[in-house]
PDB file of N, CA and C in Angstrom:
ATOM      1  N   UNK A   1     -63.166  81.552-127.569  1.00  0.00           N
ATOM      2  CA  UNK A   1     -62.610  80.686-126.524  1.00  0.00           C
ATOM      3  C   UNK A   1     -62.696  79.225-126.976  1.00  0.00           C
ATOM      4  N   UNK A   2     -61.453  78.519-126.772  1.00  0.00           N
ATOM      5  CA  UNK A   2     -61.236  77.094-127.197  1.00  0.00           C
ATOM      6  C   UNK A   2     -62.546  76.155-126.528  1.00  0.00           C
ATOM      7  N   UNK A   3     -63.071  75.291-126.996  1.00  0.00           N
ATOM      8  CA  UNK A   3     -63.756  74.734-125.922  1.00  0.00           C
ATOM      9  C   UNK A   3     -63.247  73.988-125.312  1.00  0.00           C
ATOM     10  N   UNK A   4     -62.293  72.702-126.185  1.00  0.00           N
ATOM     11  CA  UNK A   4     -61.843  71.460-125.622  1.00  0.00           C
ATOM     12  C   UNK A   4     -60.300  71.533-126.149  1.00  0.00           C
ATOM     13  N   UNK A   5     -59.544  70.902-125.989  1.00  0.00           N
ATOM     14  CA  UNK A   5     -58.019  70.878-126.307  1.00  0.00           C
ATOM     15  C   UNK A   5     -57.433  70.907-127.477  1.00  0.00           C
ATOM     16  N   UNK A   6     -58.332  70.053-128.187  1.00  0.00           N
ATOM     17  CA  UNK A   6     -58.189  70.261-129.977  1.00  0.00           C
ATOM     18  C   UNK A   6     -58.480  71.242-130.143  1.00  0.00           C
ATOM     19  N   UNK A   7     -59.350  72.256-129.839  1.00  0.00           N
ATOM     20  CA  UNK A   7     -59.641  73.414-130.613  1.00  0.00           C
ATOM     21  C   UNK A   7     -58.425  74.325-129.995  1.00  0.00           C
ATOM     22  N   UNK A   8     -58.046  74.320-128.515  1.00  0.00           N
ATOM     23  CA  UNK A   8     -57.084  75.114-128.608  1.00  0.00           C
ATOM     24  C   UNK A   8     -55.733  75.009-129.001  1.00  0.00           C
ATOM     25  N   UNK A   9     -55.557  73.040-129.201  1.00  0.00           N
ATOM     26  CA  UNK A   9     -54.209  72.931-130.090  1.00  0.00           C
ATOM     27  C   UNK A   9     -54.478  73.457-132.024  1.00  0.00           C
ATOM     28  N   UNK A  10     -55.377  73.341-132.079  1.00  0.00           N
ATOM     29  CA  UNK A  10     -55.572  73.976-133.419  1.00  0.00           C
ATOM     30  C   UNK A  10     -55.405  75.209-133.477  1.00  0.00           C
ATOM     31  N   UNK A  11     -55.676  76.027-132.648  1.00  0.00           N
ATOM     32  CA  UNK A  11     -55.538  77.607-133.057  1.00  0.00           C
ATOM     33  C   UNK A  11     -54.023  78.031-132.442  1.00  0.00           C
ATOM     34  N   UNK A  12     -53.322  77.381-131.648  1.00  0.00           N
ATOM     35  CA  UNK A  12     -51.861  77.062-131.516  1.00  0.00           C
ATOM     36  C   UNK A  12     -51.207  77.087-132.506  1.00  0.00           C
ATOM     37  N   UNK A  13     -51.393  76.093-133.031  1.00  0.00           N
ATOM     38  CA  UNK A  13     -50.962  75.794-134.247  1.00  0.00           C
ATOM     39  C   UNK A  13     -50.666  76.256-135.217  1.00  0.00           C
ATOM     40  N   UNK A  14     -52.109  77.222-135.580  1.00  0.00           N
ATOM     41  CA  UNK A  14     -52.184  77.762-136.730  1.00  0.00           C
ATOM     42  C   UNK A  14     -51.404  78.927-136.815  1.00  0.00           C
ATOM     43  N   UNK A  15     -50.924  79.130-135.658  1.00  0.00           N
ATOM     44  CA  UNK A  15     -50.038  80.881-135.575  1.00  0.00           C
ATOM     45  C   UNK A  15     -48.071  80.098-135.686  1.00  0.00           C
ATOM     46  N   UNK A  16     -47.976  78.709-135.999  1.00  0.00           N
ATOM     47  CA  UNK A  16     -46.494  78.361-135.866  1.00  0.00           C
ATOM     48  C   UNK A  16     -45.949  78.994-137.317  1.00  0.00           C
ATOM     49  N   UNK A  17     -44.875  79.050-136.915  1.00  0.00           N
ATOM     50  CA  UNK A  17     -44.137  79.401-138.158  1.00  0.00           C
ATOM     51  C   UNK A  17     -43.673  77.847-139.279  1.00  0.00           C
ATOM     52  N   UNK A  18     -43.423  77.887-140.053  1.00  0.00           N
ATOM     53  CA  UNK A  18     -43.208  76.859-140.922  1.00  0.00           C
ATOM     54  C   UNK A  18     -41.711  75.363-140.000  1.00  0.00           C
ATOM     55  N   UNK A  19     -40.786  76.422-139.835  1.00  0.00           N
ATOM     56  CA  UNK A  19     -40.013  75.528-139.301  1.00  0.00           C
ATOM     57  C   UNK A  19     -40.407  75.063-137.650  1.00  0.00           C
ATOM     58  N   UNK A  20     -41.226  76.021-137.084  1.00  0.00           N
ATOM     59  CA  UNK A  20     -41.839  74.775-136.138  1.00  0.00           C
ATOM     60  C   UNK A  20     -42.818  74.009-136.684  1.00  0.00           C
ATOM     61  N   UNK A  21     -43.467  73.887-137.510  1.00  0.00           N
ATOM     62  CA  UNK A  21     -44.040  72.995-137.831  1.00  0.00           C
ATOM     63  C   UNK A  21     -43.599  71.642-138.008  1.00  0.00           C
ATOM     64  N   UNK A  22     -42.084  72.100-138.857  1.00  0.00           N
ATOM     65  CA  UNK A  22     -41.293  71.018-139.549  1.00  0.00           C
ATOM     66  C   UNK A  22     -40.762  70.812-138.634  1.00  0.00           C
ATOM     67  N   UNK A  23     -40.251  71.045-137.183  1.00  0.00           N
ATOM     68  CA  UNK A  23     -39.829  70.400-136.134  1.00  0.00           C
ATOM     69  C   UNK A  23     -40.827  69.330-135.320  1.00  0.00           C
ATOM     70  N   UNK A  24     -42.193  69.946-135.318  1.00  0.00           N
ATOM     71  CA  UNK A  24     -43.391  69.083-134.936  1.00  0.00           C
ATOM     72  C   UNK A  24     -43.585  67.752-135.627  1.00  0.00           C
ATOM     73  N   UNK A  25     -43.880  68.121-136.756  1.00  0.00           N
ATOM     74  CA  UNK A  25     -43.846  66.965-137.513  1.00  0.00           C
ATOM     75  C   UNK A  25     -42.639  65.480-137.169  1.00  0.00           C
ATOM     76  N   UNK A  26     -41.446  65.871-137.408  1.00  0.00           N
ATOM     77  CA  UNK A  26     -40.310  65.211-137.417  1.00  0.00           C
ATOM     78  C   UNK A  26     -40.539  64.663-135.672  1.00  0.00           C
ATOM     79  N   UNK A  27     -40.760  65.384-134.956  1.00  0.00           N
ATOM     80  CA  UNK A  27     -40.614  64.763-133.566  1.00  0.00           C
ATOM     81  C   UNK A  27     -41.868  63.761-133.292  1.00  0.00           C
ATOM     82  N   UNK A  28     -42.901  64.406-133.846  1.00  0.00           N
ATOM     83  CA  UNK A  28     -44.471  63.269-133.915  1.00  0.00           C
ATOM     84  C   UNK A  28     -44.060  61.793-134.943  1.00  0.00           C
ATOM     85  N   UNK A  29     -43.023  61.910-135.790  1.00  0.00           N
ATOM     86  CA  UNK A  29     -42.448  60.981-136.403  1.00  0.00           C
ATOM     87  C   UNK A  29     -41.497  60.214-135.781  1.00  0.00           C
ATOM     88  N   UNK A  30     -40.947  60.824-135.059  1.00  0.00           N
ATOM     89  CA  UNK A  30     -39.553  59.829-134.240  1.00  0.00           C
ATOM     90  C   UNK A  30     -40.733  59.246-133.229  1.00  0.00           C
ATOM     91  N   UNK A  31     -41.817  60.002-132.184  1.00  0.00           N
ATOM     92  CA  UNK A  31     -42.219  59.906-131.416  1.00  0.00           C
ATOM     93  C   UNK A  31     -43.188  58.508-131.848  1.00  0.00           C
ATOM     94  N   UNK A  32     -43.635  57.895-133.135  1.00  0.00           N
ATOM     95  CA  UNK A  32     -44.368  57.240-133.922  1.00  0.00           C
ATOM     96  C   UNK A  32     -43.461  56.072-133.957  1.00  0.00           C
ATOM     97  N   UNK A  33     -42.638  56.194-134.201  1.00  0.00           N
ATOM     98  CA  UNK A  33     -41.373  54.783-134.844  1.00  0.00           C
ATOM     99  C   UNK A  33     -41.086  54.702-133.345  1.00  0.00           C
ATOM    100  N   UNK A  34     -40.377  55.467-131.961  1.00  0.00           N
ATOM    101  CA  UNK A  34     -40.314  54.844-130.890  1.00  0.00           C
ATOM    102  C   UNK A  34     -41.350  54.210-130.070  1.00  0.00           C
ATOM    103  N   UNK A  35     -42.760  54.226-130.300  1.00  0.00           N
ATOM    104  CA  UNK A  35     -43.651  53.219-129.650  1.00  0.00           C
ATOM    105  C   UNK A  35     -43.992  52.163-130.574  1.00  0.00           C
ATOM    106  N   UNK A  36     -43.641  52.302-131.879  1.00  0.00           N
ATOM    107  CA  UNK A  36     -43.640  51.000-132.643  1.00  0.00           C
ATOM    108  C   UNK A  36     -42.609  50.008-132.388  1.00  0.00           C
ATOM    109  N   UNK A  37     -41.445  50.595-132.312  1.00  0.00           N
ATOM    110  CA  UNK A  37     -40.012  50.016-131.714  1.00  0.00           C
ATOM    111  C   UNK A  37     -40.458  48.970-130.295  1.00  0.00           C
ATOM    112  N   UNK A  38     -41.038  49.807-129.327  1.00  0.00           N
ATOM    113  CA  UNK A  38     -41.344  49.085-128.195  1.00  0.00           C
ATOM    114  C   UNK A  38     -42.287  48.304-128.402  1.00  0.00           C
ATOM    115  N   UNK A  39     -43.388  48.302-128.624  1.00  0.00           N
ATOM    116  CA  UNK A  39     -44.681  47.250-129.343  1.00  0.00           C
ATOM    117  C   UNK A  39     -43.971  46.075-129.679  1.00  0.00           C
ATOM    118  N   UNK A  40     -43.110  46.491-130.843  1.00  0.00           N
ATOM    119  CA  UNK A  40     -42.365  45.024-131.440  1.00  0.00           C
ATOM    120  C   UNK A  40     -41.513  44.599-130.729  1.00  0.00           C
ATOM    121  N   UNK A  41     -40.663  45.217-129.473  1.00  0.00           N
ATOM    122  CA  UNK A  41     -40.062  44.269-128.714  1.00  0.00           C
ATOM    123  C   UNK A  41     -40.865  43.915-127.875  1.00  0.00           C
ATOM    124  N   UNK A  42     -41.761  44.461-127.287  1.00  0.00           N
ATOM    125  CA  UNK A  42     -43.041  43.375-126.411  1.00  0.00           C
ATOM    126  C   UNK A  42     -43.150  42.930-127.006  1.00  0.00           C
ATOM    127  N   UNK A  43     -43.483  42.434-128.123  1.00  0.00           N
ATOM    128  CA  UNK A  43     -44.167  41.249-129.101  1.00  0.00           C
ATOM    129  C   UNK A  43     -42.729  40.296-129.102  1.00  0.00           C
ATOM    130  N   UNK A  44     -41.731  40.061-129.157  1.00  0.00           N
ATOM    131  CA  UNK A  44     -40.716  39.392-129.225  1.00  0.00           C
ATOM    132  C   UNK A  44     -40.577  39.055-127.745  1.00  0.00           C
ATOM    133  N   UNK A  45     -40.381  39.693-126.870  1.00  0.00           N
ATOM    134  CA  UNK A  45     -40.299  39.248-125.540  1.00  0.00           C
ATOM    135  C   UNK A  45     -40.972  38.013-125.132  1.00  0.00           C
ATOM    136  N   UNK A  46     -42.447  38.759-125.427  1.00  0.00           N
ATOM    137  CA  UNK A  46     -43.235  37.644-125.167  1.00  0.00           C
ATOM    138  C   UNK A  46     -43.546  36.330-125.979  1.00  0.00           C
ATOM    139  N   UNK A  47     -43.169  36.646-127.238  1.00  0.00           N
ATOM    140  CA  UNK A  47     -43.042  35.065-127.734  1.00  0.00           C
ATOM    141  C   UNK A  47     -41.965  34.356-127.766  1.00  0.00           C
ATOM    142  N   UNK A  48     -40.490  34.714-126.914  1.00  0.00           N
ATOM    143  CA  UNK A  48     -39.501  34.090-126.590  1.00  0.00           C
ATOM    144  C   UNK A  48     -40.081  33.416-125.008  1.00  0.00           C
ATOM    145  N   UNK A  49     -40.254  34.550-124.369  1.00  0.00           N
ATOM    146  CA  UNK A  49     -41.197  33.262-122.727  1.00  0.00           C
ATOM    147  C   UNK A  49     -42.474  32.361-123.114  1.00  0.00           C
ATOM    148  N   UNK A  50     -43.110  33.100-124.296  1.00  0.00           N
ATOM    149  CA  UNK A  50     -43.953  31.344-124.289  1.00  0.00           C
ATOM    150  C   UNK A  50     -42.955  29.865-125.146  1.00  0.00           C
ATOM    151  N   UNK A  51     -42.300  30.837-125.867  1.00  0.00           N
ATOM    152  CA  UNK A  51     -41.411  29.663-126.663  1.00  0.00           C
ATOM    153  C   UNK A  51     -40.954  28.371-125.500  1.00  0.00           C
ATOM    154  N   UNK A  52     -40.116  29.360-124.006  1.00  0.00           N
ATOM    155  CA  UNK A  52     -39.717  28.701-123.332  1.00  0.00           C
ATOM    156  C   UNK A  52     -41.179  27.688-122.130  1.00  0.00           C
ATOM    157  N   UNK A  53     -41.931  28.258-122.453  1.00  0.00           N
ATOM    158  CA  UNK A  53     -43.131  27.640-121.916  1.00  0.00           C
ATOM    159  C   UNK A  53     -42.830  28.845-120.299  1.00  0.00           C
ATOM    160  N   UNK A  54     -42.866  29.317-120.109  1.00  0.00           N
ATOM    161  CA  UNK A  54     -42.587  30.540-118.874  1.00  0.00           C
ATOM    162  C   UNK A  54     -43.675  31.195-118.948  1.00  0.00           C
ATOM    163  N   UNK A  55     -44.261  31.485-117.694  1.00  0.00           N
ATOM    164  CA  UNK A  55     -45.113  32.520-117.160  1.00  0.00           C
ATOM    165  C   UNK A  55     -44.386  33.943-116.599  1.00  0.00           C
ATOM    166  N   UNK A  56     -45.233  35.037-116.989  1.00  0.00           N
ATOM    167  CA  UNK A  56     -44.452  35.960-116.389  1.00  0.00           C
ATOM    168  C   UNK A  56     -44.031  36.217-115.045  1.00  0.00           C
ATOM    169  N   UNK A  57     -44.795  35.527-114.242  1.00  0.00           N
ATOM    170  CA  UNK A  57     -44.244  35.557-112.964  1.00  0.00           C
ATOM    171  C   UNK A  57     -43.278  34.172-112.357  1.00  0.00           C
ATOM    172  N   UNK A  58     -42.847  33.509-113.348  1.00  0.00           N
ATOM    173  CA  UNK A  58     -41.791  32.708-113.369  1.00  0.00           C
ATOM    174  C   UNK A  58     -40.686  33.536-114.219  1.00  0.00           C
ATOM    175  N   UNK A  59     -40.810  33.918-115.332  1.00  0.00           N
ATOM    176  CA  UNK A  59     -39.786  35.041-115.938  1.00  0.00           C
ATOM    177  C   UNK A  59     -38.944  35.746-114.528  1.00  0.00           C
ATOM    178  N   UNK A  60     -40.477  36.315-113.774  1.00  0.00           N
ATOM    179  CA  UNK A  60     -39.789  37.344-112.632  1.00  0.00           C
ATOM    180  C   UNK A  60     -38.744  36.734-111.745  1.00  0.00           C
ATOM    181  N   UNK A  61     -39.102  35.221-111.254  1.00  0.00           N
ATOM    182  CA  UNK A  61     -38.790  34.988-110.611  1.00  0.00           C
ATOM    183  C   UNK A  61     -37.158  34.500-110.900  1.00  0.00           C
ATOM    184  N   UNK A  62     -37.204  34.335-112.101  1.00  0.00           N
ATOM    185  CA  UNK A  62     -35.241  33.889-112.771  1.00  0.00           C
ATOM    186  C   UNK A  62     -34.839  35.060-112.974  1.00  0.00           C
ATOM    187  N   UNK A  63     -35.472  35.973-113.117  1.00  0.00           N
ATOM    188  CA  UNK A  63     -34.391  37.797-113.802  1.00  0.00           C
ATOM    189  C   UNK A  63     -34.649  38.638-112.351  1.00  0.00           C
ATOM    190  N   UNK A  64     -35.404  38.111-111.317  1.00  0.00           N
ATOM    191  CA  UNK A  64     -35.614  39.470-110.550  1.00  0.00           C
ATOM    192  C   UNK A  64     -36.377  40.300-110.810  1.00  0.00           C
ATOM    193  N   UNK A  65     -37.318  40.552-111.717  1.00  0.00           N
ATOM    194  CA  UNK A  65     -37.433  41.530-112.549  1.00  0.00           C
ATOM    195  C   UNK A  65     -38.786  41.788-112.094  1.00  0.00           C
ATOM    196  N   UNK A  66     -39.742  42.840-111.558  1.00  0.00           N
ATOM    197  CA  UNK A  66     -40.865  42.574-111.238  1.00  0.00           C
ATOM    198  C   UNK A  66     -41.676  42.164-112.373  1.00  0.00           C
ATOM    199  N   UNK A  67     -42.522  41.249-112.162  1.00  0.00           N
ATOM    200  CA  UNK A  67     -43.452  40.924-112.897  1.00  0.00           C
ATOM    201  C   UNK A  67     -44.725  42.044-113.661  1.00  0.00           C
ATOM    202  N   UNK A  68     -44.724  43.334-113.153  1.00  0.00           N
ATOM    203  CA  UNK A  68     -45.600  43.936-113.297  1.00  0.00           C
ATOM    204  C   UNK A  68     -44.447  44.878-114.778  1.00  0.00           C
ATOM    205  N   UNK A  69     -43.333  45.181-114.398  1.00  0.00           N
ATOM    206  CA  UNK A  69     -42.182  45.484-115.173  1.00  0.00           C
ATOM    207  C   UNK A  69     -42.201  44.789-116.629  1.00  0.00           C
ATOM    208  N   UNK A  70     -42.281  43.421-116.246  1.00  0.00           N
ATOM    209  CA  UNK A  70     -42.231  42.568-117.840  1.00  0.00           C
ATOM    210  C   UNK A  70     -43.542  42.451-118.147  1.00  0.00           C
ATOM    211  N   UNK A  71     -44.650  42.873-117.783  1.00  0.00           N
ATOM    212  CA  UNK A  71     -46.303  42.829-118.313  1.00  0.00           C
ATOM    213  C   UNK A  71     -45.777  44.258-119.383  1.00  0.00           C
ATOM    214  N   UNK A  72     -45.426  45.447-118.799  1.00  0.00           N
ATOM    215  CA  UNK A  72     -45.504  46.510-118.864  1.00  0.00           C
ATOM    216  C   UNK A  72     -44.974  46.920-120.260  1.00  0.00           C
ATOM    217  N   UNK A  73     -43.591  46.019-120.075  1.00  0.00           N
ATOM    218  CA  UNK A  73     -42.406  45.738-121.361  1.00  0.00           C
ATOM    219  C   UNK A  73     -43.014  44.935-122.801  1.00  0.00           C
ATOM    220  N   UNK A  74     -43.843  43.964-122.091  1.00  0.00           N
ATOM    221  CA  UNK A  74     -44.258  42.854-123.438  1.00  0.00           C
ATOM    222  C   UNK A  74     -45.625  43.792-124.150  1.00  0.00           C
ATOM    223  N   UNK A  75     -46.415  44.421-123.003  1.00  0.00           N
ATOM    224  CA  UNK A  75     -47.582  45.857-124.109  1.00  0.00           C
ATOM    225  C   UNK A  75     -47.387  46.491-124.573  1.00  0.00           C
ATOM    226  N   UNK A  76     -45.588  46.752-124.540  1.00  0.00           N
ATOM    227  CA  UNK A  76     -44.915  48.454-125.023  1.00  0.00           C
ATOM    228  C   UNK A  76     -45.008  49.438-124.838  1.00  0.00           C
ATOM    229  N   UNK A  77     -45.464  49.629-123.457  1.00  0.00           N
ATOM    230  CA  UNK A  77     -45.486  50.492-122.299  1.00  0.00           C
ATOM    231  C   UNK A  77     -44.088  50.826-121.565  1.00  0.00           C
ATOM    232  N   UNK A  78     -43.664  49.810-121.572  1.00  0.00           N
ATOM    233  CA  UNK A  78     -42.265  50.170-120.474  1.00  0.00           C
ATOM    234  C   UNK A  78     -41.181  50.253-121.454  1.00  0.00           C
ATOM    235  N   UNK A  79     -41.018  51.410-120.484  1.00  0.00           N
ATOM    236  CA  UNK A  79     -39.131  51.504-121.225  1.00  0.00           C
ATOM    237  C   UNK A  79     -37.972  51.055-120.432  1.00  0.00           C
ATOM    238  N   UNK A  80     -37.834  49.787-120.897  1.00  0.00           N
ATOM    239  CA  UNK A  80     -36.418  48.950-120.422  1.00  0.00           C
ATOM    240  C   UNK A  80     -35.001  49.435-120.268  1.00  0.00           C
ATOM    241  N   UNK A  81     -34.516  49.243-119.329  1.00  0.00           N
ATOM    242  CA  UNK A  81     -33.240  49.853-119.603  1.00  0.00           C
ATOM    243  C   UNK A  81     -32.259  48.453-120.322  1.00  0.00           C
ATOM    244  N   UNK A  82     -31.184  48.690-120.285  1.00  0.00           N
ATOM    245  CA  UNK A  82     -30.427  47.881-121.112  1.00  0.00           C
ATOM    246  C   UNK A  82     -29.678  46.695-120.011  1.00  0.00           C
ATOM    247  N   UNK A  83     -30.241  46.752-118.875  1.00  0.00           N
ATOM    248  CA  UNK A  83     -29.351  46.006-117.860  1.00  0.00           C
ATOM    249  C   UNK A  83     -30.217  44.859-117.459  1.00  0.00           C
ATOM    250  N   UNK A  84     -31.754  45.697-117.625  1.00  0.00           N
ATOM    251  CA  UNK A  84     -32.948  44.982-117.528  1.00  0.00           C
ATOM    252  C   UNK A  84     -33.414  43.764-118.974  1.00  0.00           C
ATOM    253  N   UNK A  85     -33.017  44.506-120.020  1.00  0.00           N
ATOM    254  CA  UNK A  85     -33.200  43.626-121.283  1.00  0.00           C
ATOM    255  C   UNK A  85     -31.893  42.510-121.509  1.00  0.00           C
ATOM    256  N   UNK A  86     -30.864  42.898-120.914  1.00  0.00           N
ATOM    257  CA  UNK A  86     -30.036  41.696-120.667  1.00  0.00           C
ATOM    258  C   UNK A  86     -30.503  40.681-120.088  1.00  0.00           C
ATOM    259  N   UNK A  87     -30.258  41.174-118.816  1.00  0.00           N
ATOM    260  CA  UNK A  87     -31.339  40.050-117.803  1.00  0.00           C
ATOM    261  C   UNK A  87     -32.347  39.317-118.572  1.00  0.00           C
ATOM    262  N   UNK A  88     -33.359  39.715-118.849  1.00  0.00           N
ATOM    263  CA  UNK A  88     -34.630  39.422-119.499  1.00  0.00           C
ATOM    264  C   UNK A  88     -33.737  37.932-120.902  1.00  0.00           C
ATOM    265  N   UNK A  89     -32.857  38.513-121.556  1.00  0.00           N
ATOM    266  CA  UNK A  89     -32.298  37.688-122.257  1.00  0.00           C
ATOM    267  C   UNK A  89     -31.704  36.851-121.999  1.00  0.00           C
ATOM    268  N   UNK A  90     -30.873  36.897-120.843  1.00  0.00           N
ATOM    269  CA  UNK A  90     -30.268  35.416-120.884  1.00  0.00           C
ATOM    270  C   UNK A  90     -31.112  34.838-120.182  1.00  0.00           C
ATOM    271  N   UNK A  91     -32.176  35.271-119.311  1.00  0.00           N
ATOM    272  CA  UNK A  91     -33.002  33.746-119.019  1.00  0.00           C
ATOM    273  C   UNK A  91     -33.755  33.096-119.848  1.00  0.00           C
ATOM    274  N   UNK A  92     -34.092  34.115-120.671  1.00  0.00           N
ATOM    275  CA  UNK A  92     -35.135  33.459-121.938  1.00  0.00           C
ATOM    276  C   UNK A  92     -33.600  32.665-123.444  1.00  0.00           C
ATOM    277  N   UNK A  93     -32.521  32.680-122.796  1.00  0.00           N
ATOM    278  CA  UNK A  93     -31.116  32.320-123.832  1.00  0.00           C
ATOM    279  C   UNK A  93     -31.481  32.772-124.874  1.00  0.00           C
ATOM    280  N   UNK A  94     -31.783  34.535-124.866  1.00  0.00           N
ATOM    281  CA  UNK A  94     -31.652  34.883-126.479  1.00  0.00           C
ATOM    282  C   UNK A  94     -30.378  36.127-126.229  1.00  0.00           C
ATOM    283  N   UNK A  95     -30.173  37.257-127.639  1.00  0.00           N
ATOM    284  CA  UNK A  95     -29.063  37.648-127.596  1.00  0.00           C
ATOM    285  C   UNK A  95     -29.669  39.349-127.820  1.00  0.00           C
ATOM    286  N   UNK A  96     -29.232  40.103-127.650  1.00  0.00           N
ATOM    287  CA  UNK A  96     -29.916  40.719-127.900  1.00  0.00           C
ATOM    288  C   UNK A  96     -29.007  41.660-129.097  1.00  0.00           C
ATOM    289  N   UNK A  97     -28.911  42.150-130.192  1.00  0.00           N
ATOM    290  CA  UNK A  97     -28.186  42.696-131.388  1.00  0.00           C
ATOM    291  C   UNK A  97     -28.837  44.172-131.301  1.00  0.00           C
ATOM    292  N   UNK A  98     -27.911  45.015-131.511  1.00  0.00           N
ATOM    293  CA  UNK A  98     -28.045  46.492-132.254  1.00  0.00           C
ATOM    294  C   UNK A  98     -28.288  46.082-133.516  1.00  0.00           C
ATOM    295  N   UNK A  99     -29.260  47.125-134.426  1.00  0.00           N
ATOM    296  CA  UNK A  99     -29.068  47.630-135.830  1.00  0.00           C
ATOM    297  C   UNK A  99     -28.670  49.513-135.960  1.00  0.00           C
ATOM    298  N   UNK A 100     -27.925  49.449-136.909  1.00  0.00           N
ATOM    299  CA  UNK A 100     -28.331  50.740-137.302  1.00  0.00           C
ATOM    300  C   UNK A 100     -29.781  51.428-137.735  1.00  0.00           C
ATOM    301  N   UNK A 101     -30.564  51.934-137.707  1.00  0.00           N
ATOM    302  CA  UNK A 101     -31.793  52.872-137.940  1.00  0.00           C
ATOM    303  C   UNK A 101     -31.022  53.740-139.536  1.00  0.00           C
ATOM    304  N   UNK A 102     -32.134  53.558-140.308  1.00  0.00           N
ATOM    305  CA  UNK A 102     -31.838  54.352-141.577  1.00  0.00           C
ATOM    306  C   UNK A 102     -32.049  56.021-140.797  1.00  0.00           C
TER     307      UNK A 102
END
């Protein structure tokens, strides 16, 4: 009997077949690069509102946006939608660009 969760994700595990593995892997990898993705746009967020000298609850108060929303966004916790990161941009007058992902 498992005691704690690791031991029973380990013995899970150990019965996968190869291509779930290689599906695990690949998704613990996308799942790795999308909270790095968000991290670094909190980190940009927030050094575009201090750039502008803005508090987050002055941010809130020009985008609407709850303040607890853009705390949430700048730790890389929240997932923004794209209507919300507009907003967020033109009060702070930045732009926001797509890249392609290799």
């Amino acid at each position: 009997m498992a005691r704690n969760f690791k031991d029973l994700a380990d013995r899970a595990k150990a019965e996968w077949s190869d291509d779930t593995r290689a599906v695990y892997e690949t998704a613990g990898t996308t799942f790795d690069a999308e909270l790095a993705s968000r991290v670094e746009l909190g980190a940009m967020l927030a050094a575009a509102r201090k750039a502008r000298d803005l508090t987050q609850p002055a941010l809130s108060s020009a985008t609407g946006i709850q303040q607890a929303e853009i705390s949430r966004i700048e730790r890389g916790i929240g997932n923004p939608t794209a209507a919300t990161l507009s907003r967020l941009a033109a009060a702070l007058g930045q732009k926001i660009t797509l890249t392609r992902v290799p």
